[in-house]
PDB file of N, CA and C in Angstrom:
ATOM      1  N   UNK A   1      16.637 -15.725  -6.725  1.00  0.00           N
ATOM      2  CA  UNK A   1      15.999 -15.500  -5.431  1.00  0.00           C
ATOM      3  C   UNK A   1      16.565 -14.236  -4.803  1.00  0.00           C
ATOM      4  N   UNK A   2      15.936 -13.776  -3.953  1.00  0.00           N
ATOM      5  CA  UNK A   2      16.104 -12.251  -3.192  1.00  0.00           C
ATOM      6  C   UNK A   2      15.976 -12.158  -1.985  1.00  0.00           C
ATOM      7  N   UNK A   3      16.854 -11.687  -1.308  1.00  0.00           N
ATOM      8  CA  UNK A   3      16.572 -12.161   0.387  1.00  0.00           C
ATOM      9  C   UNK A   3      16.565 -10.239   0.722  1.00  0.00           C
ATOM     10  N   UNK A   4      15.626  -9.895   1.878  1.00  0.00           N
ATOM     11  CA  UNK A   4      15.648  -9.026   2.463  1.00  0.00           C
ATOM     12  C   UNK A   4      15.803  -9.159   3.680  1.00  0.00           C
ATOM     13  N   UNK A   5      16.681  -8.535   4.536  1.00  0.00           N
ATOM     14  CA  UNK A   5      16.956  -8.478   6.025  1.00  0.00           C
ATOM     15  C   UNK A   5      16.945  -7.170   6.491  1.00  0.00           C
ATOM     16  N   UNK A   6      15.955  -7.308   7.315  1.00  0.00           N
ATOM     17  CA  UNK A   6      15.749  -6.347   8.220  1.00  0.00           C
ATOM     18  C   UNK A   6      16.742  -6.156   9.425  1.00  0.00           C
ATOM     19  N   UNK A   7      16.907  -5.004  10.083  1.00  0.00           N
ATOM     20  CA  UNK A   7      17.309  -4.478  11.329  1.00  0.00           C
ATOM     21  C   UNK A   7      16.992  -3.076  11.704  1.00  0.00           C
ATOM     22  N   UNK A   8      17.552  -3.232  13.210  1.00  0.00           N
ATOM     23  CA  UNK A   8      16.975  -2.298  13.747  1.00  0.00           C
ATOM     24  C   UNK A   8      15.623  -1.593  14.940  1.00  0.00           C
ATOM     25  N   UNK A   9      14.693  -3.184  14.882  1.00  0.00           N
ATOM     26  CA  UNK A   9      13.728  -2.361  15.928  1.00  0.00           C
ATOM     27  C   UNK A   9      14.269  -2.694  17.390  1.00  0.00           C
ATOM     28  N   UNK A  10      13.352  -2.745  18.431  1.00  0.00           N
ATOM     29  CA  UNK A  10      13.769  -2.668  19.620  1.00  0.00           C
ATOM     30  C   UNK A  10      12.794  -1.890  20.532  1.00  0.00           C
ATOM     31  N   UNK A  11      12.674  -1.584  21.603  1.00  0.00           N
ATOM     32  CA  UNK A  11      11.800  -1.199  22.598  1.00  0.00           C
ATOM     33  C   UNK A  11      12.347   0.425  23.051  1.00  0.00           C
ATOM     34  N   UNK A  12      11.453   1.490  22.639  1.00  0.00           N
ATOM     35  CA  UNK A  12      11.407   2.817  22.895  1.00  0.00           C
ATOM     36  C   UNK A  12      10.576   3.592  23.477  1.00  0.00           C
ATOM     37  N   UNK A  13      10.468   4.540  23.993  1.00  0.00           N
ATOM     38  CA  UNK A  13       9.949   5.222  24.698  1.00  0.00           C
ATOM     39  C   UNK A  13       9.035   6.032  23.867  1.00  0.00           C
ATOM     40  N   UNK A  14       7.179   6.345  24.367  1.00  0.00           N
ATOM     41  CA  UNK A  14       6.686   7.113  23.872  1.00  0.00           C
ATOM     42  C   UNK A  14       7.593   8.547  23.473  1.00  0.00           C
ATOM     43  N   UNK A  15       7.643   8.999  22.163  1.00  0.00           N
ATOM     44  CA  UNK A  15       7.928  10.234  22.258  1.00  0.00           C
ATOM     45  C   UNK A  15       9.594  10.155  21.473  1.00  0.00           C
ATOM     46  N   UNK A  16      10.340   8.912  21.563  1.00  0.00           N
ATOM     47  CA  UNK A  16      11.188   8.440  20.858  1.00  0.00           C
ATOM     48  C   UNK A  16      11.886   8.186  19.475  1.00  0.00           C
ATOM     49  N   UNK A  17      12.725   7.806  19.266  1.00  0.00           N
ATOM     50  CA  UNK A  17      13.063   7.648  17.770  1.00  0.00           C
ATOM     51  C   UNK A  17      14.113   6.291  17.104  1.00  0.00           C
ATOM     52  N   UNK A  18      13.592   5.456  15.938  1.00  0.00           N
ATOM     53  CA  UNK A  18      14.172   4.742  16.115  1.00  0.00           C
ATOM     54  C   UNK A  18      14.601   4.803  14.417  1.00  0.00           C
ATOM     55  N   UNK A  19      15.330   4.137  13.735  1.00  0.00           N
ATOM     56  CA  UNK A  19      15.784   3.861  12.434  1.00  0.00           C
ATOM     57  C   UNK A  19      15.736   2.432  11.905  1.00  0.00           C
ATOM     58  N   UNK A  20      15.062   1.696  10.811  1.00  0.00           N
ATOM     59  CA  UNK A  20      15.098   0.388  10.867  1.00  0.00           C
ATOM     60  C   UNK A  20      15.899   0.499   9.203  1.00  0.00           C
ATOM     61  N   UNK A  21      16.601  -0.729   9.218  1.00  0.00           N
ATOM     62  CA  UNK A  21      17.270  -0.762   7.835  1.00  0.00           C
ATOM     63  C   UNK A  21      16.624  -2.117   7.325  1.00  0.00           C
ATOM     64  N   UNK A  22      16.366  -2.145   5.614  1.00  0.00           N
ATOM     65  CA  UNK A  22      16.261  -2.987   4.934  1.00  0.00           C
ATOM     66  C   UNK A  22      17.071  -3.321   3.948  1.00  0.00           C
ATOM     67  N   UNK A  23      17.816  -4.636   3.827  1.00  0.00           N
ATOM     68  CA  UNK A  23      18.989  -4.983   2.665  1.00  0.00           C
ATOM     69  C   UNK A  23      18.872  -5.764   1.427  1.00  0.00           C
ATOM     70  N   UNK A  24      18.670  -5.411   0.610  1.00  0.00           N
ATOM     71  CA  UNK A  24      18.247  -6.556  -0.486  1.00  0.00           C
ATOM     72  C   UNK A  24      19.228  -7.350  -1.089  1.00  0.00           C
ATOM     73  N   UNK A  25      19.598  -8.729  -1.338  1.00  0.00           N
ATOM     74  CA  UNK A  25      20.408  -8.846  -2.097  1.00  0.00           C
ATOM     75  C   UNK A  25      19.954 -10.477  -2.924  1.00  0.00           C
ATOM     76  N   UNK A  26      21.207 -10.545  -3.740  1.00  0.00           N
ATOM     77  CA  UNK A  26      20.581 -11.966  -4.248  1.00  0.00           C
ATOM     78  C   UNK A  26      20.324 -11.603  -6.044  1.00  0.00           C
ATOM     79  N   UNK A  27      19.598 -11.949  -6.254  1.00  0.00           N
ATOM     80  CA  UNK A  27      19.524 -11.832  -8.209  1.00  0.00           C
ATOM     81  C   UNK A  27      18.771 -11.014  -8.332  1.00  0.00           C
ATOM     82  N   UNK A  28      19.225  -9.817  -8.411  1.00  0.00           N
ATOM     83  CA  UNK A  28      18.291  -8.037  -8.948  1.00  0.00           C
ATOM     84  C   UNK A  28      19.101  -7.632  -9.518  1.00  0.00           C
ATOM     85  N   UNK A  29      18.248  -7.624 -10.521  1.00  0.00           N
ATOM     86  CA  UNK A  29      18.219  -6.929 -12.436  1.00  0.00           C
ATOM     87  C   UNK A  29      17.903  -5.817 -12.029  1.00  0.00           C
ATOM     88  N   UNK A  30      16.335  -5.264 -11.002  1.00  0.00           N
ATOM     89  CA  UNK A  30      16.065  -4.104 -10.723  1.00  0.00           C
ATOM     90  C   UNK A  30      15.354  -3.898 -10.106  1.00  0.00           C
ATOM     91  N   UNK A  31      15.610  -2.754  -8.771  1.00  0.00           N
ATOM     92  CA  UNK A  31      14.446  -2.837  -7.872  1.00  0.00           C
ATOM     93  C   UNK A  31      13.296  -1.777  -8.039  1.00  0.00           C
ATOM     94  N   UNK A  32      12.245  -2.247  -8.497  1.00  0.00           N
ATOM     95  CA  UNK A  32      11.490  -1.509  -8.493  1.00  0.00           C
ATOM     96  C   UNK A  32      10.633  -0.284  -7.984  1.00  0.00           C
ATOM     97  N   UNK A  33      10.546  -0.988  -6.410  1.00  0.00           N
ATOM     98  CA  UNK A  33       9.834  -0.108  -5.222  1.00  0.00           C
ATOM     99  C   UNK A  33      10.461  -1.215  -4.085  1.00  0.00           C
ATOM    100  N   UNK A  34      10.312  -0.129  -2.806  1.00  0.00           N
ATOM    101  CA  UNK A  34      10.605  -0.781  -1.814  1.00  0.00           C
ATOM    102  C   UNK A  34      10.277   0.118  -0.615  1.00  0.00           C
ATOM    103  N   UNK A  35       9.576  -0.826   0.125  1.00  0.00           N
ATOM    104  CA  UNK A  35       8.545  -0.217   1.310  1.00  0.00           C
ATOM    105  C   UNK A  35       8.675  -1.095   2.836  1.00  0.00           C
ATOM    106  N   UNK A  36       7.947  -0.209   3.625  1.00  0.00           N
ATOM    107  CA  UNK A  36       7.610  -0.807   5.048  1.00  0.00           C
ATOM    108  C   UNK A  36       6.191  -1.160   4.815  1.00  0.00           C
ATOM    109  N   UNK A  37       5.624  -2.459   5.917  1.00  0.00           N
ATOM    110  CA  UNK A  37       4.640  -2.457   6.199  1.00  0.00           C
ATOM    111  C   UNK A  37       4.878  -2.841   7.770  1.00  0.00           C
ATOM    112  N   UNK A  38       3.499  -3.088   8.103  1.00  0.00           N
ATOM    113  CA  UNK A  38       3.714  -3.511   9.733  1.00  0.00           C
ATOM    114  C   UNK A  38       2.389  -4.325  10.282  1.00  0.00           C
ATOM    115  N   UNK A  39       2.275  -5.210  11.124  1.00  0.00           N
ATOM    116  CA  UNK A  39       1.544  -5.932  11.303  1.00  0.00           C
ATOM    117  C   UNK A  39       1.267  -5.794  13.341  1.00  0.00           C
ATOM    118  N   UNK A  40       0.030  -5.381  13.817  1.00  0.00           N
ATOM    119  CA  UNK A  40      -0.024  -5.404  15.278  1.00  0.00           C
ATOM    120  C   UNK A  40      -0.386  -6.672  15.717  1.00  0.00           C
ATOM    121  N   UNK A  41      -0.719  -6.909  16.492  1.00  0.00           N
ATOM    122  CA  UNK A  41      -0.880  -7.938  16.984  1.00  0.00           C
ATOM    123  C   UNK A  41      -2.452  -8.055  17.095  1.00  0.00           C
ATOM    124  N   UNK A  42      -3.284  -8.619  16.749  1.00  0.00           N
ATOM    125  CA  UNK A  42      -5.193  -8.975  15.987  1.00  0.00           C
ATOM    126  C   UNK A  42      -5.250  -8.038  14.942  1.00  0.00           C
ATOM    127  N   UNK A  43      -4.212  -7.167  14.286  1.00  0.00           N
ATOM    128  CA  UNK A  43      -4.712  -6.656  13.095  1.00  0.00           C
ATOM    129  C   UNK A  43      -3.925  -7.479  12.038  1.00  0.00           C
ATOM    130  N   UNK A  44      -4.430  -6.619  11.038  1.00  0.00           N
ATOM    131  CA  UNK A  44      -4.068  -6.841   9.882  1.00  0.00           C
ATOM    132  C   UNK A  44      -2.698  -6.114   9.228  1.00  0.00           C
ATOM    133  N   UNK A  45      -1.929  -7.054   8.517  1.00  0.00           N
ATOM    134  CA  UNK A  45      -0.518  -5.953   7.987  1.00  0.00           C
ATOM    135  C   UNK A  45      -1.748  -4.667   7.387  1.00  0.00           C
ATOM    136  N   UNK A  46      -0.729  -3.722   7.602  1.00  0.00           N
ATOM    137  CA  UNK A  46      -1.343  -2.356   6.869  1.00  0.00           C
ATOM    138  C   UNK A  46       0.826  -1.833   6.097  1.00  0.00           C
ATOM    139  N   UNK A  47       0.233  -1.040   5.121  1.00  0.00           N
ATOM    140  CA  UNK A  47       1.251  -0.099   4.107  1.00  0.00           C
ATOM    141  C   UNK A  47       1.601   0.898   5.445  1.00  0.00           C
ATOM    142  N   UNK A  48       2.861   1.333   5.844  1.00  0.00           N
ATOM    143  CA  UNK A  48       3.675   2.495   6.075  1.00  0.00           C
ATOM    144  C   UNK A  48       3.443   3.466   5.349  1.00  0.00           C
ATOM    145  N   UNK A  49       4.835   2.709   4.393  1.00  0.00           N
ATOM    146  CA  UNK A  49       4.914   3.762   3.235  1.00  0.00           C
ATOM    147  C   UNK A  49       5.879   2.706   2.167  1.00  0.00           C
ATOM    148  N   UNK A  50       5.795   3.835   1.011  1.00  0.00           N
ATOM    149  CA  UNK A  50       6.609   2.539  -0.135  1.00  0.00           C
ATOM    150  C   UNK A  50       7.192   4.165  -1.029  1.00  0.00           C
ATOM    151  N   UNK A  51       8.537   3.740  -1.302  1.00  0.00           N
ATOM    152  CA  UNK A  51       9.156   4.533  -2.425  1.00  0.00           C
ATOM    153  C   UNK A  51       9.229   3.384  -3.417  1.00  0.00           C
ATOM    154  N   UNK A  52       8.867   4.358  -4.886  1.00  0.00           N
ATOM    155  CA  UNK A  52       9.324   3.859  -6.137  1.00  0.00           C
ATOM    156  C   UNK A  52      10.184   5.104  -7.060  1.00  0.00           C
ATOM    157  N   UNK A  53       9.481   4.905  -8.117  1.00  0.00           N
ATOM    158  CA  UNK A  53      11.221   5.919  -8.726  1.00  0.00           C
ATOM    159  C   UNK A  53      10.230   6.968  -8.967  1.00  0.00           C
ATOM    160  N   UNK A  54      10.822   7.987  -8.323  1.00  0.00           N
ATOM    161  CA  UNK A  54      10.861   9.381  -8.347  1.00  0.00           C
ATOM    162  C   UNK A  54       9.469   9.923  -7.619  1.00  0.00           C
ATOM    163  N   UNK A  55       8.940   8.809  -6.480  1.00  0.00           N
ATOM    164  CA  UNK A  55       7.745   9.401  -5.519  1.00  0.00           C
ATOM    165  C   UNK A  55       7.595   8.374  -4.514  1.00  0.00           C
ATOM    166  N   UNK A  56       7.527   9.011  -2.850  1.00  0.00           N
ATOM    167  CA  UNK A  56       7.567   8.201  -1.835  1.00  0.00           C
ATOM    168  C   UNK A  56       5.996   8.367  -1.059  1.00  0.00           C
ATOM    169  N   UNK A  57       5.343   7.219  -1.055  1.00  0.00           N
ATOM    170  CA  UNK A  57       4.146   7.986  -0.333  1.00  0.00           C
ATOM    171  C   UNK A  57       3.644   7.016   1.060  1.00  0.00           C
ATOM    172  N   UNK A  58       2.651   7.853   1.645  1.00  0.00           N
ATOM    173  CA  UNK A  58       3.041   7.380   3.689  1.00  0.00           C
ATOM    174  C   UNK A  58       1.544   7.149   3.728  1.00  0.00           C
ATOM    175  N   UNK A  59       1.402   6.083   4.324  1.00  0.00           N
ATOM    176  CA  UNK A  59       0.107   6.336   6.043  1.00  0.00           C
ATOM    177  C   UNK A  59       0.030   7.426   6.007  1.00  0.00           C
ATOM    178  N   UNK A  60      -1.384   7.638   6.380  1.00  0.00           N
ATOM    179  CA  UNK A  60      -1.421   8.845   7.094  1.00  0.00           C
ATOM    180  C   UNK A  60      -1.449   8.988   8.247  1.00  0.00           C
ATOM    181  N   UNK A  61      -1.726   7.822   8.892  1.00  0.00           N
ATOM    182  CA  UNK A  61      -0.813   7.636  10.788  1.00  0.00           C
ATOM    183  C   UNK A  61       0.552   8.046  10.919  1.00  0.00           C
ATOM    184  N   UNK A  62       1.466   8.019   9.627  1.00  0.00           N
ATOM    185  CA  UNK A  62       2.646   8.213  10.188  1.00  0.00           C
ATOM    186  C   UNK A  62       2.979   9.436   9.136  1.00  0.00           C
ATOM    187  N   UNK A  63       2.551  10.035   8.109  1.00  0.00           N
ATOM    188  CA  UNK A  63       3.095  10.986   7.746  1.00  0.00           C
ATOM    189  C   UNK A  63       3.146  12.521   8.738  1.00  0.00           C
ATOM    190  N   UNK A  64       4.348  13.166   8.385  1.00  0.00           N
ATOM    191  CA  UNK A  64       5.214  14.116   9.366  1.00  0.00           C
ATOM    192  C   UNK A  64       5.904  13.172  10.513  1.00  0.00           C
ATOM    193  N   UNK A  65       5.789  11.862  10.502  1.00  0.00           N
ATOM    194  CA  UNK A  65       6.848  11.421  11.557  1.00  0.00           C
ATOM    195  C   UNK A  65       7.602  10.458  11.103  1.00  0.00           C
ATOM    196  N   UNK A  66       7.324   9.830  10.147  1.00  0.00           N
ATOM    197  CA  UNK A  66       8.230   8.829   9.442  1.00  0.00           C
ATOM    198  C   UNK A  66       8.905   9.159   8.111  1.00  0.00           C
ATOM    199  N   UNK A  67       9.772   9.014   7.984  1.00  0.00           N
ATOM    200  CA  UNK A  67      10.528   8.832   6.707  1.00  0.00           C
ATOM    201  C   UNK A  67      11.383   7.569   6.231  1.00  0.00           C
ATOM    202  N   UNK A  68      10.844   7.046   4.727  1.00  0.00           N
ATOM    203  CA  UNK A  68      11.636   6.399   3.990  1.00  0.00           C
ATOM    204  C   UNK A  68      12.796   7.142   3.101  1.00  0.00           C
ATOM    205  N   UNK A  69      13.875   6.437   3.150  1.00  0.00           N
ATOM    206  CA  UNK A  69      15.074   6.555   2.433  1.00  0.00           C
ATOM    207  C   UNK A  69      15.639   5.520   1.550  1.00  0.00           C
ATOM    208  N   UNK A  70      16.240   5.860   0.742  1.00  0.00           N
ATOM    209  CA  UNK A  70      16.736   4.649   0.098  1.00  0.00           C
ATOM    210  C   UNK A  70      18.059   4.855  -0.543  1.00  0.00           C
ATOM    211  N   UNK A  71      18.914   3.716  -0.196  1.00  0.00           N
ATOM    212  CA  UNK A  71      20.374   3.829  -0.936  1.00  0.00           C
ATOM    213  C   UNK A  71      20.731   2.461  -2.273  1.00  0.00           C
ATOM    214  N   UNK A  72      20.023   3.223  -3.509  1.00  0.00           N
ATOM    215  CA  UNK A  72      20.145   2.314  -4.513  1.00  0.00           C
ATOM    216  C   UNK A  72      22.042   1.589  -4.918  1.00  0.00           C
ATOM    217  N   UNK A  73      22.772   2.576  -4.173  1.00  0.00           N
ATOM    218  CA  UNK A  73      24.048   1.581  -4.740  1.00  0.00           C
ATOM    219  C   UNK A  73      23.872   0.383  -4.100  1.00  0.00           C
ATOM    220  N   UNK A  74      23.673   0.176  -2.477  1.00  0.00           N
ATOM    221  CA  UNK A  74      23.319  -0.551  -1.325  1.00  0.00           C
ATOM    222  C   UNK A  74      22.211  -1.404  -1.513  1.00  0.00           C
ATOM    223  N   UNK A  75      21.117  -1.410  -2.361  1.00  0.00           N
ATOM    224  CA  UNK A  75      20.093  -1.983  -2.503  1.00  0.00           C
ATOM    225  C   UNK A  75      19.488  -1.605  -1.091  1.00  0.00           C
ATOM    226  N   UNK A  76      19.470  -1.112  -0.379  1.00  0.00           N
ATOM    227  CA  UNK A  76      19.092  -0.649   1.002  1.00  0.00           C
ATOM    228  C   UNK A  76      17.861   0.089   0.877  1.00  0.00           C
ATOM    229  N   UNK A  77      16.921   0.275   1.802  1.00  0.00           N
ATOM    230  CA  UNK A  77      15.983   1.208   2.282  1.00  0.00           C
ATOM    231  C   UNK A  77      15.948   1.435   3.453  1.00  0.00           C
ATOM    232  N   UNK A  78      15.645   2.812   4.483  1.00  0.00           N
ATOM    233  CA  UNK A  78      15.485   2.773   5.208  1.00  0.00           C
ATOM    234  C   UNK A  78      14.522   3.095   5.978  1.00  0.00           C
ATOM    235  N   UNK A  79      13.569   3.018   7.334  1.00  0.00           N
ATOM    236  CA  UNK A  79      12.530   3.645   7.797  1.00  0.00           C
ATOM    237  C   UNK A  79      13.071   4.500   9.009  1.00  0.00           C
ATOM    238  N   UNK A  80      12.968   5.800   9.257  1.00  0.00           N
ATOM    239  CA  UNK A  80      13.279   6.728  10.320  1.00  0.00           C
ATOM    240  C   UNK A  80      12.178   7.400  10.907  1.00  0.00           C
ATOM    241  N   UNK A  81      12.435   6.673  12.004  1.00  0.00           N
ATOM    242  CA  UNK A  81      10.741   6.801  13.102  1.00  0.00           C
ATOM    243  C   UNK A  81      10.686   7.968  13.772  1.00  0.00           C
ATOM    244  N   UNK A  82      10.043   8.837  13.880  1.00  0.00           N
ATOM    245  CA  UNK A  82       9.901  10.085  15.066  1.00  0.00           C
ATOM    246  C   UNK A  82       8.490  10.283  16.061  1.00  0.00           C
ATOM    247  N   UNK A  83       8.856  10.572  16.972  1.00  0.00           N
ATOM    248  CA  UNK A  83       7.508  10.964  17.576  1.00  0.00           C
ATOM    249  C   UNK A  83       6.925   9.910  17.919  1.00  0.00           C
ATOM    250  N   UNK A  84       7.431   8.582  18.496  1.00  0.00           N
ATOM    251  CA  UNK A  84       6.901   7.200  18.009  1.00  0.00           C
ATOM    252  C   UNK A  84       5.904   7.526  19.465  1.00  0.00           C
ATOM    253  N   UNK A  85       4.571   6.375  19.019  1.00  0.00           N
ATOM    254  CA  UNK A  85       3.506   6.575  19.773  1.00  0.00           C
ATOM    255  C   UNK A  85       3.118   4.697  19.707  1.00  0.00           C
ATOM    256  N   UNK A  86       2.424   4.913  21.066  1.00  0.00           N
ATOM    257  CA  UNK A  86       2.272   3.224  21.216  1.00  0.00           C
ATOM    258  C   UNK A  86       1.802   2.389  20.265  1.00  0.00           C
ATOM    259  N   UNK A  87       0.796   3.577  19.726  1.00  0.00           N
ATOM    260  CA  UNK A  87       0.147   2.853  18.447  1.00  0.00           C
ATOM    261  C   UNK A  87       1.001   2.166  17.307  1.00  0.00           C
ATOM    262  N   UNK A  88       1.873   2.621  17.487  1.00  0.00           N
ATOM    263  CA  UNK A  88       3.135   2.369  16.545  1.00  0.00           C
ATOM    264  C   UNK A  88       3.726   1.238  16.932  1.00  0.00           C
ATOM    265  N   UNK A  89       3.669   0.175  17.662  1.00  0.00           N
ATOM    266  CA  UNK A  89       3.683  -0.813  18.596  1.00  0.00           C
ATOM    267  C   UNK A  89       3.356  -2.320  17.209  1.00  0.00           C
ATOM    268  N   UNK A  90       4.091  -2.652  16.799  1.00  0.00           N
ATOM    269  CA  UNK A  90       4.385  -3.771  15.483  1.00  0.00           C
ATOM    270  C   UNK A  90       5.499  -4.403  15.158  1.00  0.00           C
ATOM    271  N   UNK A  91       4.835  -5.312  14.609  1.00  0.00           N
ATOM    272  CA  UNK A  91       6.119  -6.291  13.976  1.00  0.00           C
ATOM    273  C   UNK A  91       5.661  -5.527  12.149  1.00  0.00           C
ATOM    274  N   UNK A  92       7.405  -4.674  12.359  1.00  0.00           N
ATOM    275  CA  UNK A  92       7.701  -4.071  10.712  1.00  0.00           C
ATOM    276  C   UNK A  92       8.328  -5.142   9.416  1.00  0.00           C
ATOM    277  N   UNK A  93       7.847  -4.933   8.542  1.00  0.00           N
ATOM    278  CA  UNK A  93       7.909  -5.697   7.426  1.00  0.00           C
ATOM    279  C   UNK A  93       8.401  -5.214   6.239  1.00  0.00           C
ATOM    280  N   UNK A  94       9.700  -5.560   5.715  1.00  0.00           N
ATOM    281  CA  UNK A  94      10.268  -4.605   4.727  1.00  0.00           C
ATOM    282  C   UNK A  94       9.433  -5.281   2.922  1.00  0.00           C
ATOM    283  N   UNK A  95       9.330  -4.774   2.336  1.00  0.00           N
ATOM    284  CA  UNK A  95       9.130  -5.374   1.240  1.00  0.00           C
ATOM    285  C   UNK A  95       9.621  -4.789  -0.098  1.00  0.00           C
ATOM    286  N   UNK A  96       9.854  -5.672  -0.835  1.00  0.00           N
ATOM    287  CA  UNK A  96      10.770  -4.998  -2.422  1.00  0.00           C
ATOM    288  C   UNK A  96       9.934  -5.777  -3.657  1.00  0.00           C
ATOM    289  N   UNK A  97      10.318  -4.813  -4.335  1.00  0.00           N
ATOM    290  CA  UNK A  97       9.090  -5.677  -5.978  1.00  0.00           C
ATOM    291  C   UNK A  97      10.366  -5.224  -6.879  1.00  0.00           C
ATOM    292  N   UNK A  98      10.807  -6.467  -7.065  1.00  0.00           N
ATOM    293  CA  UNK A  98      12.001  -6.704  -8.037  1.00  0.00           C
ATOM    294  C   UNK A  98      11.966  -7.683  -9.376  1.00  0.00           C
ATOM    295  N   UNK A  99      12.683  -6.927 -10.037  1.00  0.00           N
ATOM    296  CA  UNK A  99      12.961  -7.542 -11.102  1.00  0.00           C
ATOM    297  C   UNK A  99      14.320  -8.515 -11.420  1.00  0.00           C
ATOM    298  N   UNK A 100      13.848  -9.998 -11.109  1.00  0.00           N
ATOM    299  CA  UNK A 100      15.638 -10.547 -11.110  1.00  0.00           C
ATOM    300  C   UNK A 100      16.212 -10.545 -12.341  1.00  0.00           C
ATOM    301  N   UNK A 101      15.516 -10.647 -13.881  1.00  0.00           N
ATOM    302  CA  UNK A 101      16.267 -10.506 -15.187  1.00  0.00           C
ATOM    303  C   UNK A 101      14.669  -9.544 -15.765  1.00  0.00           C
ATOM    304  N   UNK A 102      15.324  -9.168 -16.799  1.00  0.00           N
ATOM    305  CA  UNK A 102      14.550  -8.560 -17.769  1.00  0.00           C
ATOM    306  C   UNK A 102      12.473  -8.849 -17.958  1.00  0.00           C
ATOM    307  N   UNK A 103      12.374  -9.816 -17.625  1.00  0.00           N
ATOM    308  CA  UNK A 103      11.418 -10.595 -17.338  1.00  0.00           C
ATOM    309  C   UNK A 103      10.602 -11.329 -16.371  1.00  0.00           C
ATOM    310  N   UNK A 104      11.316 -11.264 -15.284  1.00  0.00           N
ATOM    311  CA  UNK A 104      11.070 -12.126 -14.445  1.00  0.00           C
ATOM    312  C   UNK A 104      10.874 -10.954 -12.917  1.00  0.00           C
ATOM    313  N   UNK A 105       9.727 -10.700 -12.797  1.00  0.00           N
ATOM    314  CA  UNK A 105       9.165  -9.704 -11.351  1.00  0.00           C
ATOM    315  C   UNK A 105       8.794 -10.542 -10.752  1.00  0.00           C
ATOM    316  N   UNK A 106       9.301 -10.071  -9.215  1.00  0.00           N
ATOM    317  CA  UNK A 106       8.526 -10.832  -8.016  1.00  0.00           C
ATOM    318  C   UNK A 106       8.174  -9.449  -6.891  1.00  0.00           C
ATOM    319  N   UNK A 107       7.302 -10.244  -5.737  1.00  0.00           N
ATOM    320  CA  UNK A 107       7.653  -9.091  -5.046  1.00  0.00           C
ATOM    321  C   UNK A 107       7.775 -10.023  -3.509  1.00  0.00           C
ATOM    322  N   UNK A 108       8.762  -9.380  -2.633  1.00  0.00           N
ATOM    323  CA  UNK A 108       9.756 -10.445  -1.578  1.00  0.00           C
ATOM    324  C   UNK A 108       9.116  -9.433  -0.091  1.00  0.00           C
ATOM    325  N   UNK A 109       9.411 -10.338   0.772  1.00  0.00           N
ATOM    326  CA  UNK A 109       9.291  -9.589   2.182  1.00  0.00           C
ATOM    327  C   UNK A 109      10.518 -10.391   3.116  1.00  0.00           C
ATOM    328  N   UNK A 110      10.733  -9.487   4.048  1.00  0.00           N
ATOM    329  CA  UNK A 110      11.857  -9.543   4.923  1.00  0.00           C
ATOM    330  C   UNK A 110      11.260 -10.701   5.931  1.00  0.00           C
ATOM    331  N   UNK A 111      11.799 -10.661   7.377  1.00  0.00           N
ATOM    332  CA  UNK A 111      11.056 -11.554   8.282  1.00  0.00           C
ATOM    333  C   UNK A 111      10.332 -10.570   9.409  1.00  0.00           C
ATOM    334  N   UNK A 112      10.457  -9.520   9.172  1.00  0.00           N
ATOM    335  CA  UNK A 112      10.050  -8.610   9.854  1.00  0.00           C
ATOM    336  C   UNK A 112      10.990  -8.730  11.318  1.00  0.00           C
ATOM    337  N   UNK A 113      10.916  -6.995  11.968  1.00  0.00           N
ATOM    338  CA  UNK A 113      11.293  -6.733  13.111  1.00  0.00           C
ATOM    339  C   UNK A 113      10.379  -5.950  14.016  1.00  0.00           C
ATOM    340  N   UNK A 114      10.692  -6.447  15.230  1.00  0.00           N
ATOM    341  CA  UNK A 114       9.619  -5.725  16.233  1.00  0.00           C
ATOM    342  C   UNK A 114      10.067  -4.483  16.926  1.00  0.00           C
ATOM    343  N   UNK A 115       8.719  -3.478  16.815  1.00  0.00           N
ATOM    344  CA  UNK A 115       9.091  -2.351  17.728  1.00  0.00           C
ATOM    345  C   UNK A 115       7.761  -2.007  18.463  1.00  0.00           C
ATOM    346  N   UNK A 116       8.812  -1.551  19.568  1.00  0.00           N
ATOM    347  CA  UNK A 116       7.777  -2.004  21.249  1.00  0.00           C
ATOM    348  C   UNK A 116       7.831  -0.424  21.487  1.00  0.00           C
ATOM    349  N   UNK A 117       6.952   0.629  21.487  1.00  0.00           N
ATOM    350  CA  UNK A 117       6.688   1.678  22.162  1.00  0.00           C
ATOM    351  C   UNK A 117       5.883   1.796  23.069  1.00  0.00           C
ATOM    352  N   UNK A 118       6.437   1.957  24.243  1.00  0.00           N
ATOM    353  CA  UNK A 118       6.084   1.708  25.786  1.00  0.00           C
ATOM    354  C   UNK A 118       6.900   2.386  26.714  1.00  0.00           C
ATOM    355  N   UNK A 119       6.675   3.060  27.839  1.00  0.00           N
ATOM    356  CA  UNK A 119       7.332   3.594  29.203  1.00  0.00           C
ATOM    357  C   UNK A 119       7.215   2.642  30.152  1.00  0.00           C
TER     358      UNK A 119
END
C-alpha cells in the first residue's frame, strides 16, 4: 500500500504565491509519474499537471504560472503556484502511479488540500 500526503494550501491573495508538497511512502518499487489535480466546487477534478521521467506537462490555465518539481530521493513532488487567480480556487489532489514490486502498478491519490484565492 502507498499513502500520499499532501501539504501546504491555505487562503491567498489574488496575485499571490503558494507551494504545496506531496509525500509518497509505503511499498514503492517505483514511481512512475506523479501529478496535481484539483477539483472546484460543481466541477469536475481536472489534470494541473503530471511529471513522468524525463517530461513535465501543464493545463493550459496554469502553464507560465505553475510549476511541478520533484525530489525522487524524497519520493516527494511539488506544486509552486504564481500569479494565483480566483479561478484557481480548489481542493488540490496529489496523485502517483506506482509500482509496489516488479509487477504490481497502481495509481494512489492524496486526500487533497484546499486553496482559497480571495481578497
Amino acid at each position: 500500500q502507498v499513502r500520499l500526503v499532501e501539504s501546504g494550501g491555505g487562503l491567498v491573495q489574488p496575485g499571490g504565491s503558494l507551494r504545496l508538497s506531496c509525500a509518497a511512502s509505503g511499498s514503492i518499487f517505483r514511481i512512475n509519474a506523479m501529478g496535481w489535480y484539483r477539483q472546484a466546487p460543481g466541477k469536475e477534478r481536472e489534470l494541473v499537471g503530471v511529471t513522468g521521467t524525463g517530461n513535465t506537462n501543464y493545463a493550459d490555465s496554469v502553464k507560465g504560472r505553475f510549476t511541478i518539481s520533484r525530489d525522487n530521493v524524497k519520493n516527494t513532488v511539488y506544486l509552486g503556484m504564481n500569479n494565483l487567480k480566483p479561478e484557481d480556487t480548489a481542493v488540490y489532489y496529489c496523485n502517483a502511479d506506482v509500482n509496489s514490486d516488479i509487477r504490481m502498478r497502481d495509481d494512489y491519490w492524496g486526500q487533497g488540500t484546499q486553496v482559497t484565492v480571495s481578497s
